[in-house]
C-alpha atoms as a PDB file:
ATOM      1  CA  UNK A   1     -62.450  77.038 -24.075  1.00  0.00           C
ATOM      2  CA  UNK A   2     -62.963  80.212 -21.965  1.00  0.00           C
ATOM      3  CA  UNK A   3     -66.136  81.483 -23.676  1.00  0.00           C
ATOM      4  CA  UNK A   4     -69.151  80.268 -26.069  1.00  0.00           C
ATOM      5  CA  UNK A   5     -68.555  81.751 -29.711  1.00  0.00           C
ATOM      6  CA  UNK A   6     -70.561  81.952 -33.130  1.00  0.00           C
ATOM      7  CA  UNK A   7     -69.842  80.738 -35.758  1.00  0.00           C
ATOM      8  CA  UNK A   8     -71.131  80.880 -39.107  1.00  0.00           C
ATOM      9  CA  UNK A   9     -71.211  77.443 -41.276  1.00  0.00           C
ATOM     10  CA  UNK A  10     -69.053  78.006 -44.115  1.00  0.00           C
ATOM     11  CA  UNK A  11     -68.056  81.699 -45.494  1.00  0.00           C
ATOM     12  CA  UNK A  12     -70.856  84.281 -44.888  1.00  0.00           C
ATOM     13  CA  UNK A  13     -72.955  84.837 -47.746  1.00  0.00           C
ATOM     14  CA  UNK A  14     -72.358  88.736 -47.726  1.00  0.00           C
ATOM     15  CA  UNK A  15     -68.655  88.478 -47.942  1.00  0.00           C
ATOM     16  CA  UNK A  16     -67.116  91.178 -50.600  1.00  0.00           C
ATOM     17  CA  UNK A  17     -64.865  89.230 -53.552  1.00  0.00           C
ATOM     18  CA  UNK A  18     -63.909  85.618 -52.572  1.00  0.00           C
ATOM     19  CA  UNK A  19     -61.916  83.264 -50.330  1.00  0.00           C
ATOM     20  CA  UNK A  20     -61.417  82.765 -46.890  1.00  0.00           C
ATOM     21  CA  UNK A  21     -59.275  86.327 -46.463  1.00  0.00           C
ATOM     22  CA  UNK A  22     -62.583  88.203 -47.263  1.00  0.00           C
ATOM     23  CA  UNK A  23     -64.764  85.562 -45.153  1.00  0.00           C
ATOM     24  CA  UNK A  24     -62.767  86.339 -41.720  1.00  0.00           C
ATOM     25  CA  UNK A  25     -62.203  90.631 -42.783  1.00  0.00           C
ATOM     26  CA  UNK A  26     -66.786  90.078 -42.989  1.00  0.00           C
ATOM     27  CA  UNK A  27     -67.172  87.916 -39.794  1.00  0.00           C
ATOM     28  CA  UNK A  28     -64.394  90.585 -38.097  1.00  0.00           C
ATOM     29  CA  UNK A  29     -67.331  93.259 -39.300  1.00  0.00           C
ATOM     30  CA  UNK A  30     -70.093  91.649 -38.016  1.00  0.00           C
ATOM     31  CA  UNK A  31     -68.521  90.455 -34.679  1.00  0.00           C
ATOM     32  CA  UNK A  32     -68.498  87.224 -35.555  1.00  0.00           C
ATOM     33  CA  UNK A  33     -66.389  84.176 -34.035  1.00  0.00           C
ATOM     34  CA  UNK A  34     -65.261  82.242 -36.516  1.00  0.00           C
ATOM     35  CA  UNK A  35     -66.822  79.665 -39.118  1.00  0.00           C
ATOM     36  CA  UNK A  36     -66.405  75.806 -40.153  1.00  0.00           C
ATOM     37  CA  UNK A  37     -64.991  74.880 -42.633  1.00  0.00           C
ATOM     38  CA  UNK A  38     -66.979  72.687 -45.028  1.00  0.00           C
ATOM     39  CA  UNK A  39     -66.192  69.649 -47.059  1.00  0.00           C
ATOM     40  CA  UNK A  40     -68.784  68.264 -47.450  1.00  0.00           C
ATOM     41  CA  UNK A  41     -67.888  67.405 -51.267  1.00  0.00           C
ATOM     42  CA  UNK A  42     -64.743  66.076 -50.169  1.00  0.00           C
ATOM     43  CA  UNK A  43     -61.331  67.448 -48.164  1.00  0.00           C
ATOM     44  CA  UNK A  44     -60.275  69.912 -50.683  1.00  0.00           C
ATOM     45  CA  UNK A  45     -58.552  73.194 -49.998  1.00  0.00           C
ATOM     46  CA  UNK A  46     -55.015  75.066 -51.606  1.00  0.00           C
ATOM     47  CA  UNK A  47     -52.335  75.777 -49.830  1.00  0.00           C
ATOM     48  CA  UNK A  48     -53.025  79.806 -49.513  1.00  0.00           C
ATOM     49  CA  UNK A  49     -56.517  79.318 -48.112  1.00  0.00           C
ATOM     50  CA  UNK A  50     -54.653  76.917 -45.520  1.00  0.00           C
ATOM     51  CA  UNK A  51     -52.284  79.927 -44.668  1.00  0.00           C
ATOM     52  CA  UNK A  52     -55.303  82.254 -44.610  1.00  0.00           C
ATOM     53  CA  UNK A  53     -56.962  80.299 -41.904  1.00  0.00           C
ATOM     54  CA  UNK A  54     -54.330  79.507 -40.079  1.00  0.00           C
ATOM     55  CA  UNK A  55     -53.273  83.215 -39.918  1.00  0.00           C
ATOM     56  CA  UNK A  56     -56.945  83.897 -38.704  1.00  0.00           C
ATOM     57  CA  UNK A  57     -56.982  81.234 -35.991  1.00  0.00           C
ATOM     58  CA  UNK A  58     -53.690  83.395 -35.147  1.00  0.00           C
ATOM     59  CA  UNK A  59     -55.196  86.332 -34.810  1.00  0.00           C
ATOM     60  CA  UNK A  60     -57.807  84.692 -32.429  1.00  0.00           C
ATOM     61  CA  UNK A  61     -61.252  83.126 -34.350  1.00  0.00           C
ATOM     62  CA  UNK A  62     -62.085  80.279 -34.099  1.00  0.00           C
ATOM     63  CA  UNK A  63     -62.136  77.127 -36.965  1.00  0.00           C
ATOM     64  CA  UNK A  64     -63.976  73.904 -37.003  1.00  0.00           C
ATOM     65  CA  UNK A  65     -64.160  70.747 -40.153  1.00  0.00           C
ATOM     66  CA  UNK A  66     -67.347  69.711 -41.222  1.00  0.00           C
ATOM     67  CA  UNK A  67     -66.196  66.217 -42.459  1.00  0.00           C
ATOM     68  CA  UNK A  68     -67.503  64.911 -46.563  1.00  0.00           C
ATOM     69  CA  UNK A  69     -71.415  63.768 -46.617  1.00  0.00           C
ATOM     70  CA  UNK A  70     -69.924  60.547 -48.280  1.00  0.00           C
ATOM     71  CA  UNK A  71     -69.198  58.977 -44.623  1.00  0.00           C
ATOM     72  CA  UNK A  72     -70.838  55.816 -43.683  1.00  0.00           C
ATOM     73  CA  UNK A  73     -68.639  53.355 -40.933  1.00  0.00           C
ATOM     74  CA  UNK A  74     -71.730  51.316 -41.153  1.00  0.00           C
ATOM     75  CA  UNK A  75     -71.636  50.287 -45.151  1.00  0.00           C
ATOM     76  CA  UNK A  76     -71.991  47.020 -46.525  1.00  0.00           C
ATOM     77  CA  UNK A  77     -68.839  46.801 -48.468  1.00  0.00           C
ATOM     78  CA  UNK A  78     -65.378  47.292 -46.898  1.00  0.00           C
ATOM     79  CA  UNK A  79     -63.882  49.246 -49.215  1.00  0.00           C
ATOM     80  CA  UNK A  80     -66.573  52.363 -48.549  1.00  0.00           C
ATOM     81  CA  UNK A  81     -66.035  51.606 -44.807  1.00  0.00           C
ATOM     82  CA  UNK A  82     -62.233  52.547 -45.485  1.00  0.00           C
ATOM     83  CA  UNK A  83     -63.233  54.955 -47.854  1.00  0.00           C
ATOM     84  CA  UNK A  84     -64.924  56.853 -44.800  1.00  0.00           C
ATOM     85  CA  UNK A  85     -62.233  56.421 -42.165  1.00  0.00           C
ATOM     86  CA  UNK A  86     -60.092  58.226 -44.520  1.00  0.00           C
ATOM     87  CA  UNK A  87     -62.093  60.577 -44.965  1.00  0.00           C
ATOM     88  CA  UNK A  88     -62.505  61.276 -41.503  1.00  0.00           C
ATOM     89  CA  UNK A  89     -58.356  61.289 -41.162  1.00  0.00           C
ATOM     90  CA  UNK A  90     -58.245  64.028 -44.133  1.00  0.00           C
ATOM     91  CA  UNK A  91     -60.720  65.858 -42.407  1.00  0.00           C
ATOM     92  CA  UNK A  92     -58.444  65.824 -38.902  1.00  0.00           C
ATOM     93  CA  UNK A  93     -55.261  65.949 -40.481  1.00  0.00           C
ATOM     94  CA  UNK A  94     -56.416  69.729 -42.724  1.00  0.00           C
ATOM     95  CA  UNK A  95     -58.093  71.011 -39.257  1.00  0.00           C
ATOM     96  CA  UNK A  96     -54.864  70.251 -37.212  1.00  0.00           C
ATOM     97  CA  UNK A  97     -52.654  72.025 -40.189  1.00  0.00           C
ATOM     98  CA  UNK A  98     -54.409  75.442 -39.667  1.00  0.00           C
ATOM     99  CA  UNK A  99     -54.901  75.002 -35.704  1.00  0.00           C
ATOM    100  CA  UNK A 100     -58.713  73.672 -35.821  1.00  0.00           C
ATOM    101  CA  UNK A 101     -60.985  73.647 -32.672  1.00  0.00           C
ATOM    102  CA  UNK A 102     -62.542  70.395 -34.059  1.00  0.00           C
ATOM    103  CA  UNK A 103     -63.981  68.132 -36.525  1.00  0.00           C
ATOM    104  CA  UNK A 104     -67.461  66.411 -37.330  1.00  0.00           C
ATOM    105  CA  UNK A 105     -69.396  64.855 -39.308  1.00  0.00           C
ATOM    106  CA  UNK A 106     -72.243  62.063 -39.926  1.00  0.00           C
ATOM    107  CA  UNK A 107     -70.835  59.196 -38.937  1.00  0.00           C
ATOM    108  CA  UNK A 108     -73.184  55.968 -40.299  1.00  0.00           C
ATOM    109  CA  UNK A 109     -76.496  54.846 -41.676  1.00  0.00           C
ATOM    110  CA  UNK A 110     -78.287  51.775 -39.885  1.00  0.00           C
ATOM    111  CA  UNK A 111     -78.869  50.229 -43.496  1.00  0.00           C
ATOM    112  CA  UNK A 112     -81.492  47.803 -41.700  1.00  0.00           C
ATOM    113  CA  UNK A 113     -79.215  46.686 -39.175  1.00  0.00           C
ATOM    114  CA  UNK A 114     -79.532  46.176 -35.541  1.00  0.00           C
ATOM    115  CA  UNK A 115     -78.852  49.585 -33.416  1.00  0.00           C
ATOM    116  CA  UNK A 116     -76.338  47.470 -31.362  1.00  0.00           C
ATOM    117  CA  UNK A 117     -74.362  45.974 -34.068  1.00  0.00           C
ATOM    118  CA  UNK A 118     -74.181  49.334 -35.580  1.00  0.00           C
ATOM    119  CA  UNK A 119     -72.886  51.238 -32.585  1.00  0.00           C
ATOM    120  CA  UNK A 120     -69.949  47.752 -32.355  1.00  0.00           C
ATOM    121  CA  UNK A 121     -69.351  48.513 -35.853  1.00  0.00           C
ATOM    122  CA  UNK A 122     -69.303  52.722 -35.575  1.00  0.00           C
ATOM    123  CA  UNK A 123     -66.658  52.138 -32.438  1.00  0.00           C
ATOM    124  CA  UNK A 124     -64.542  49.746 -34.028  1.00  0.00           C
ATOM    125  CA  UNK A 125     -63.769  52.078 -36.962  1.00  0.00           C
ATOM    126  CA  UNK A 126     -63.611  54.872 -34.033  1.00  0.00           C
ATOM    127  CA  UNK A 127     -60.714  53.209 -32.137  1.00  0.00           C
ATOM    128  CA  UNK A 128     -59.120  52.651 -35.454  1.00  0.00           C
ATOM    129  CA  UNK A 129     -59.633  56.585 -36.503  1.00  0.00           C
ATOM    130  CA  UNK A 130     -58.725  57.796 -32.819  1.00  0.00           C
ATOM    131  CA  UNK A 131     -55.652  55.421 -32.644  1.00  0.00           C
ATOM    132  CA  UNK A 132     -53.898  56.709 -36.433  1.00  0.00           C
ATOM    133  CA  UNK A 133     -54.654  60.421 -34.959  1.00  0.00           C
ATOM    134  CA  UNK A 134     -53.061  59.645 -31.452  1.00  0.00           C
ATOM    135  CA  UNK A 135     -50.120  58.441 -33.437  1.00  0.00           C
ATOM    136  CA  UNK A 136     -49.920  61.139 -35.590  1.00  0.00           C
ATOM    137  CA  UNK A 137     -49.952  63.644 -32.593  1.00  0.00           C
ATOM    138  CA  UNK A 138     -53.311  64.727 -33.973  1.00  0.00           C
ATOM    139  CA  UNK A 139     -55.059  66.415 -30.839  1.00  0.00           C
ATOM    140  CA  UNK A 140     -57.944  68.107 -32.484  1.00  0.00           C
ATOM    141  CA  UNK A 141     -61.577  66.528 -30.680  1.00  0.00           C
ATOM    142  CA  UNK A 142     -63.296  64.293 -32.966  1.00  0.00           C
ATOM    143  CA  UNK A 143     -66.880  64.651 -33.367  1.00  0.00           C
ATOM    144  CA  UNK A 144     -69.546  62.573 -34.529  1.00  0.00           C
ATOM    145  CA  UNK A 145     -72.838  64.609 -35.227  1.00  0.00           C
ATOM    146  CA  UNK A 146     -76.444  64.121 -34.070  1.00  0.00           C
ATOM    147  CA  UNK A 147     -78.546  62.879 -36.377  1.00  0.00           C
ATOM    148  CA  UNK A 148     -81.968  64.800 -38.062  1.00  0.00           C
ATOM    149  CA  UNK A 149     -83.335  61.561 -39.707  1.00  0.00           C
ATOM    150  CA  UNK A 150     -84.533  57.876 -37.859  1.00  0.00           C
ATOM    151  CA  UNK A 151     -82.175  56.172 -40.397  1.00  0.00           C
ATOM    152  CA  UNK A 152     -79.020  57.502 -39.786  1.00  0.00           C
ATOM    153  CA  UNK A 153     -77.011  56.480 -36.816  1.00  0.00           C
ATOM    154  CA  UNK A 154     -76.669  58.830 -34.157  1.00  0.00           C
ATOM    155  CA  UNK A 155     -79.187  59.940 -31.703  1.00  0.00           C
ATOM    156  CA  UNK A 156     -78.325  61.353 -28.933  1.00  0.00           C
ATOM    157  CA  UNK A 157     -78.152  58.660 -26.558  1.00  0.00           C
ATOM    158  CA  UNK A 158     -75.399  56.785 -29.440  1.00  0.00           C
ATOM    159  CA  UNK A 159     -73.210  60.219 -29.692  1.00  0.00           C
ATOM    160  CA  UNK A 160     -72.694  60.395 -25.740  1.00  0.00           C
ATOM    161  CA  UNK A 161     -72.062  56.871 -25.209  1.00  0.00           C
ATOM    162  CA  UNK A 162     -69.557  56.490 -27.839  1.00  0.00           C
ATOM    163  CA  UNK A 163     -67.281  59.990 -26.684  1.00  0.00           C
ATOM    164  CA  UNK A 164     -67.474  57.818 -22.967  1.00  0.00           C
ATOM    165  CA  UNK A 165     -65.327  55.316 -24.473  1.00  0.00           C
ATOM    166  CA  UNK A 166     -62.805  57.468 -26.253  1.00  0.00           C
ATOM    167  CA  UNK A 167     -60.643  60.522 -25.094  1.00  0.00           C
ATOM    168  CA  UNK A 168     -60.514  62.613 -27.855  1.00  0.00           C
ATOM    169  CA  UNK A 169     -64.315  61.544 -29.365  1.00  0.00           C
ATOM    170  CA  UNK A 170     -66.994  64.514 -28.149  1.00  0.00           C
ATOM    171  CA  UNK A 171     -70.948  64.824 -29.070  1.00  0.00           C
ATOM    172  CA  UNK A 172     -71.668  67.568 -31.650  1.00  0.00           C
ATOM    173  CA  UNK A 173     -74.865  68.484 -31.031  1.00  0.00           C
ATOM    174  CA  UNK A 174     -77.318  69.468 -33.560  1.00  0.00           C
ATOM    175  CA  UNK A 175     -80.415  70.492 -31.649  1.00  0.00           C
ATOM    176  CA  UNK A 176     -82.165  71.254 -34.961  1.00  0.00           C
ATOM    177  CA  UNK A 177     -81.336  67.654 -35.725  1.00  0.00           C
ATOM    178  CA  UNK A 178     -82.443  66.519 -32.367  1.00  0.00           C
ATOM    179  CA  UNK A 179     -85.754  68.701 -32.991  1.00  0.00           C
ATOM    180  CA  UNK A 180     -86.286  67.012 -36.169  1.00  0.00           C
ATOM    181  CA  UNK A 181     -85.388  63.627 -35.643  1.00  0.00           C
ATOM    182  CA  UNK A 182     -88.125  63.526 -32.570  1.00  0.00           C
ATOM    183  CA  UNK A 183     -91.047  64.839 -34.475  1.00  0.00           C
ATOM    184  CA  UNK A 184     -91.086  68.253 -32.619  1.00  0.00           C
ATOM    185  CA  UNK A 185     -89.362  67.691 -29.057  1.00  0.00           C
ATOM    186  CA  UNK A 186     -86.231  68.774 -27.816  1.00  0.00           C
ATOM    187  CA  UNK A 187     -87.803  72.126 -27.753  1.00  0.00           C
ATOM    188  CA  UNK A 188     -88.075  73.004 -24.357  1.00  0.00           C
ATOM    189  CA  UNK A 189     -86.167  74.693 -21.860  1.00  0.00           C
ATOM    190  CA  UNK A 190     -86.460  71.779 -19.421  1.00  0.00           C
ATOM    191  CA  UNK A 191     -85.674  69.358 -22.835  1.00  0.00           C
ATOM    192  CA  UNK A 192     -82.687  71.176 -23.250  1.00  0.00           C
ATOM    193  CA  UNK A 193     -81.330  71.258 -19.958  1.00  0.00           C
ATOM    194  CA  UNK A 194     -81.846  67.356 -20.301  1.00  0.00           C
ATOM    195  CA  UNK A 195     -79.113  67.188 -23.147  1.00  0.00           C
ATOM    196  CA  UNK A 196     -76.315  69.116 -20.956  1.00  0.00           C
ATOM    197  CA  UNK A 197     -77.642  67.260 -17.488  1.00  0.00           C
ATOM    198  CA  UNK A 198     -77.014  63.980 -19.394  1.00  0.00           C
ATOM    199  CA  UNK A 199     -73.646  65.301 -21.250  1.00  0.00           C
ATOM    200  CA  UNK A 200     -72.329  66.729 -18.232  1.00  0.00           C
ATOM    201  CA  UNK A 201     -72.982  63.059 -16.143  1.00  0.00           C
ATOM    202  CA  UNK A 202     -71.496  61.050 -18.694  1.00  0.00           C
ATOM    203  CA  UNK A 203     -68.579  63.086 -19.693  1.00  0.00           C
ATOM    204  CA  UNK A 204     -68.346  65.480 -17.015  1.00  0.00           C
ATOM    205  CA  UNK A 205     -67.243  69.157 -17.355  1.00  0.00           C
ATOM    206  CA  UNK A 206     -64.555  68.802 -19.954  1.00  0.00           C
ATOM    207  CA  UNK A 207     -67.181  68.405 -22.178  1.00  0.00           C
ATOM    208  CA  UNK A 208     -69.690  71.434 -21.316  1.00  0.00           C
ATOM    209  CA  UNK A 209     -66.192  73.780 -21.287  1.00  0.00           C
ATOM    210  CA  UNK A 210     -65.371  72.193 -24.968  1.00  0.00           C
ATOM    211  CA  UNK A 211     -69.016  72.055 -26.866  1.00  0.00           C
ATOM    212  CA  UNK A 212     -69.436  71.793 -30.035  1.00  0.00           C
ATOM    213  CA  UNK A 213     -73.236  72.570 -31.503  1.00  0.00           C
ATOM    214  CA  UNK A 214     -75.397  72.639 -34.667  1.00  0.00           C
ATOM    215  CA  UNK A 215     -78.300  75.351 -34.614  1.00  0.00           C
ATOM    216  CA  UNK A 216     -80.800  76.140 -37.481  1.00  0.00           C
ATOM    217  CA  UNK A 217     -84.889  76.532 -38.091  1.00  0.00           C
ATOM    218  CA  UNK A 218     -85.709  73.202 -39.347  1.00  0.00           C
ATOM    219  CA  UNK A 219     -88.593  71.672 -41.332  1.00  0.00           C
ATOM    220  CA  UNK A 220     -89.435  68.067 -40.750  1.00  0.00           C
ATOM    221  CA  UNK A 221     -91.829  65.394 -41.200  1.00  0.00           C
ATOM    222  CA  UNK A 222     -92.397  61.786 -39.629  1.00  0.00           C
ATOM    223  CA  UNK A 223     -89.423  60.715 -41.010  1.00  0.00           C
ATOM    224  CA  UNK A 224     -87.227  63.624 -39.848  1.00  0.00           C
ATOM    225  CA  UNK A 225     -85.361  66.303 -41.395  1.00  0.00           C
ATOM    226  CA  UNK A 226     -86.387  67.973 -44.691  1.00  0.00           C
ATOM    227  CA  UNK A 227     -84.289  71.354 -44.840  1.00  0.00           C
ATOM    228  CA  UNK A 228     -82.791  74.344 -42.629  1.00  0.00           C
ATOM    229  CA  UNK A 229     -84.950  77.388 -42.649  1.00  0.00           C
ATOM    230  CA  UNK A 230     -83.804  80.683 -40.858  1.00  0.00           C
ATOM    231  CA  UNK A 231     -84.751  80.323 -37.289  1.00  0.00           C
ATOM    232  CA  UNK A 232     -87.370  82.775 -37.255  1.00  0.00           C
ATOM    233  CA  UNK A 233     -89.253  81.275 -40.160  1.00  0.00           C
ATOM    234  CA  UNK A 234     -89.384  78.086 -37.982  1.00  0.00           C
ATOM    235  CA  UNK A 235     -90.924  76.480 -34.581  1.00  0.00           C
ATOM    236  CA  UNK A 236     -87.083  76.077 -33.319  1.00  0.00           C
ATOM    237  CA  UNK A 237     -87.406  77.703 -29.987  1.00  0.00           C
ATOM    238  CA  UNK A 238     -83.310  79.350 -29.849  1.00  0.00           C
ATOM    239  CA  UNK A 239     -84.517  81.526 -26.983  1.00  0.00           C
ATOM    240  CA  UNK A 240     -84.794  79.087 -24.590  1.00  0.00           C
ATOM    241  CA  UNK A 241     -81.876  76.768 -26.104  1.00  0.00           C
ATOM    242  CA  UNK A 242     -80.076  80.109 -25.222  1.00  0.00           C
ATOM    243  CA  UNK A 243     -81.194  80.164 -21.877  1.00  0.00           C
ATOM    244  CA  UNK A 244     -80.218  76.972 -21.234  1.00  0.00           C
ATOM    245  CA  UNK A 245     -76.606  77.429 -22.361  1.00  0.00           C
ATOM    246  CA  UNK A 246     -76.288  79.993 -20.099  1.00  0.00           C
ATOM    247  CA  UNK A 247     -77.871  77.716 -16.980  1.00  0.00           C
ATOM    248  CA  UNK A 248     -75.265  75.406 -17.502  1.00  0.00           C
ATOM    249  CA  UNK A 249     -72.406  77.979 -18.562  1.00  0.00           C
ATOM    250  CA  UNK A 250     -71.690  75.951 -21.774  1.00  0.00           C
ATOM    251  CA  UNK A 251     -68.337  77.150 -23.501  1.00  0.00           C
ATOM    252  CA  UNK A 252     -67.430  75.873 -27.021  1.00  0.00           C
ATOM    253  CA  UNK A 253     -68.862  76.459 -30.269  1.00  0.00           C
ATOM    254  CA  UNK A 254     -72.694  77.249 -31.433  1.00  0.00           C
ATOM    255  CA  UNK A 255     -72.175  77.364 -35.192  1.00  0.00           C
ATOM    256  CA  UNK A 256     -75.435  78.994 -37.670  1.00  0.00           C
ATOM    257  CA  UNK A 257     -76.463  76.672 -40.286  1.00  0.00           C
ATOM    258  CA  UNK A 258     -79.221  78.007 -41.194  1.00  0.00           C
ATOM    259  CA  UNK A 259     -79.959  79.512 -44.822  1.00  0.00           C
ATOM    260  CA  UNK A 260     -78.707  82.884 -43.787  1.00  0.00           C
ATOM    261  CA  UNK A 261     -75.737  81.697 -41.487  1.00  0.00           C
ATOM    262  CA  UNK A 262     -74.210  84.863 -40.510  1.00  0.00           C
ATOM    263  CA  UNK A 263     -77.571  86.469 -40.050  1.00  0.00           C
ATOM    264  CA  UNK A 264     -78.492  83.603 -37.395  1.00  0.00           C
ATOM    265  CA  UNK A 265     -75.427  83.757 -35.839  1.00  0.00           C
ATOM    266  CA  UNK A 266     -75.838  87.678 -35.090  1.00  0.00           C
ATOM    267  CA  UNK A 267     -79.004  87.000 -33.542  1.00  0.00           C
ATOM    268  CA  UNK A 268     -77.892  84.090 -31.181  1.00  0.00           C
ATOM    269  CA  UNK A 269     -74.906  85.897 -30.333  1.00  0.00           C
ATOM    270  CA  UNK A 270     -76.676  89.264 -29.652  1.00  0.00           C
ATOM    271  CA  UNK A 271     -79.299  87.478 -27.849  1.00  0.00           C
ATOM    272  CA  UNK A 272     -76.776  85.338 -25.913  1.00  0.00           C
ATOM    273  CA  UNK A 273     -75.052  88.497 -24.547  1.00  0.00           C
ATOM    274  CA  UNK A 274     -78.120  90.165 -23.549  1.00  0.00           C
ATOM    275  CA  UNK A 275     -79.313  87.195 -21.393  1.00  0.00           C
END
């Protein structure tokens, strides 16, 4: 990607009437980028919102999948594990129909287990994901999220060494999750700078020049996340996450997920631009 864009996470909430038509006519209005696409209830849209996004990624914003909350490659019985592959393919399949940027989505819990034998387990079902999509001629970068809680798989450390063993498997970043997960670090210039020095040595380039990234205020305890809040209601220090995007000339996507997306989004992107 040539640039770093905002995105909101789902419609905007001040959209006028309904459906994805209105959504892109708002984030045209507000200067906006683009938006993902949520399922998190499950891959669900008609065929005239697929046309409406598609016609919007034609006219030059940008779309990314947030895969279905009901994804766990690390559950006990088979069946679920299946259950979330597919769930992962739906999610790739819709985002390639309408010209998608990429996909992601929480990829496991530990459930108890090992952190090894999870990651084996997580890459297994990985190959098998990233080998039905090469197949299919699916292109669209897979994405397995950072984590904002200790018992779900995927710190940061997991995310970038399972996208060195795949070509078409990339980190999303959270940093809220990051924040969150940590008790209160990754909240530093230097921190962040850490992330893209460690993203850009074990990927390389490619994958600064095709990010993918979470931002929100977050609340959190011990045990990690507890909800978004609108960034200036929280300790999340965007200003210098801003900064550090910038140092390393990330391009990609920075999509708002806090409570008032499109709000958030202005103010990243406004900042961005005036750094």
């Amino acid at each position: 990607m040539n640039e770093l864009k905002f995105l909101t996470a789902g419609m905007p909430l001040s959209i006028e009437g309904k459906g994805y038509k209105n959504a892109f006519k708002k984030l045209n209005d507000l200067n906006l980028d683009g938006l993902e696409v949520e399922f998190v209830h499950g891959v669900r849209i008609n065929t005239d919102s697929v046309i409406d996004v598609k016609q919007a990624v034609s006219y030059g914003f940008t779309v990314t999948c947030h895969g279905p909350f009901y994804i766990n490659l690390n559950a006990r019985e088979p069946e679920k594990v299946e259950a979330s592959v597919n769930r992962i393919l739906e999610t790739a399949r819709t985002a390639k129909q309408f010209g998608g940027y990429s996909i992601t989505y929480h990829a496991a819990f530990y459930m108890g287990n090992d952190k090894k034998v999870v990651f084996d387990r997580v890459a297994k079902q990985t190959e098998i994901i990233t080998n039905i999509l090469n197949e299919e001629g699916n292109d669209i970068f897979v994405r397995p999220e950072t984590t904002g809680k200790g018992t779900q798989w995927g710190d940061i450390e997991e995310i970038v060494e399972l996208s060195t063993m795949f070509d078409r498997v990339l980190p999303c970043v959270d940093f809220s999750h990051l924040h969150a997960r940590s008790g209160g670090a990754y909240n530093t210039y230097d921190e962040f700078c850490k992330v893209f020095e460690l993203i850009g040595n074990k990927l390389g380039n490619f994958a600064l020049e095709n990010f993918h990234a979470h931002v929100a205020g977050i609340e959190y305890s011990a045990k990690g996340e507890k909800k978004h809040l609108n960034l200036e209601e929280s300790d999340m220090n965007y200003k210098d996450l801003l900064k550090a995007f910038k140092t390393f000339d990330v391009k990609g996507v920075i999509i708002s997920e806090s409570p008032n997306i499109e709000g958030d989004a202005k103010l990243m992107k406004e900042y961005y631009l005036s750094l």
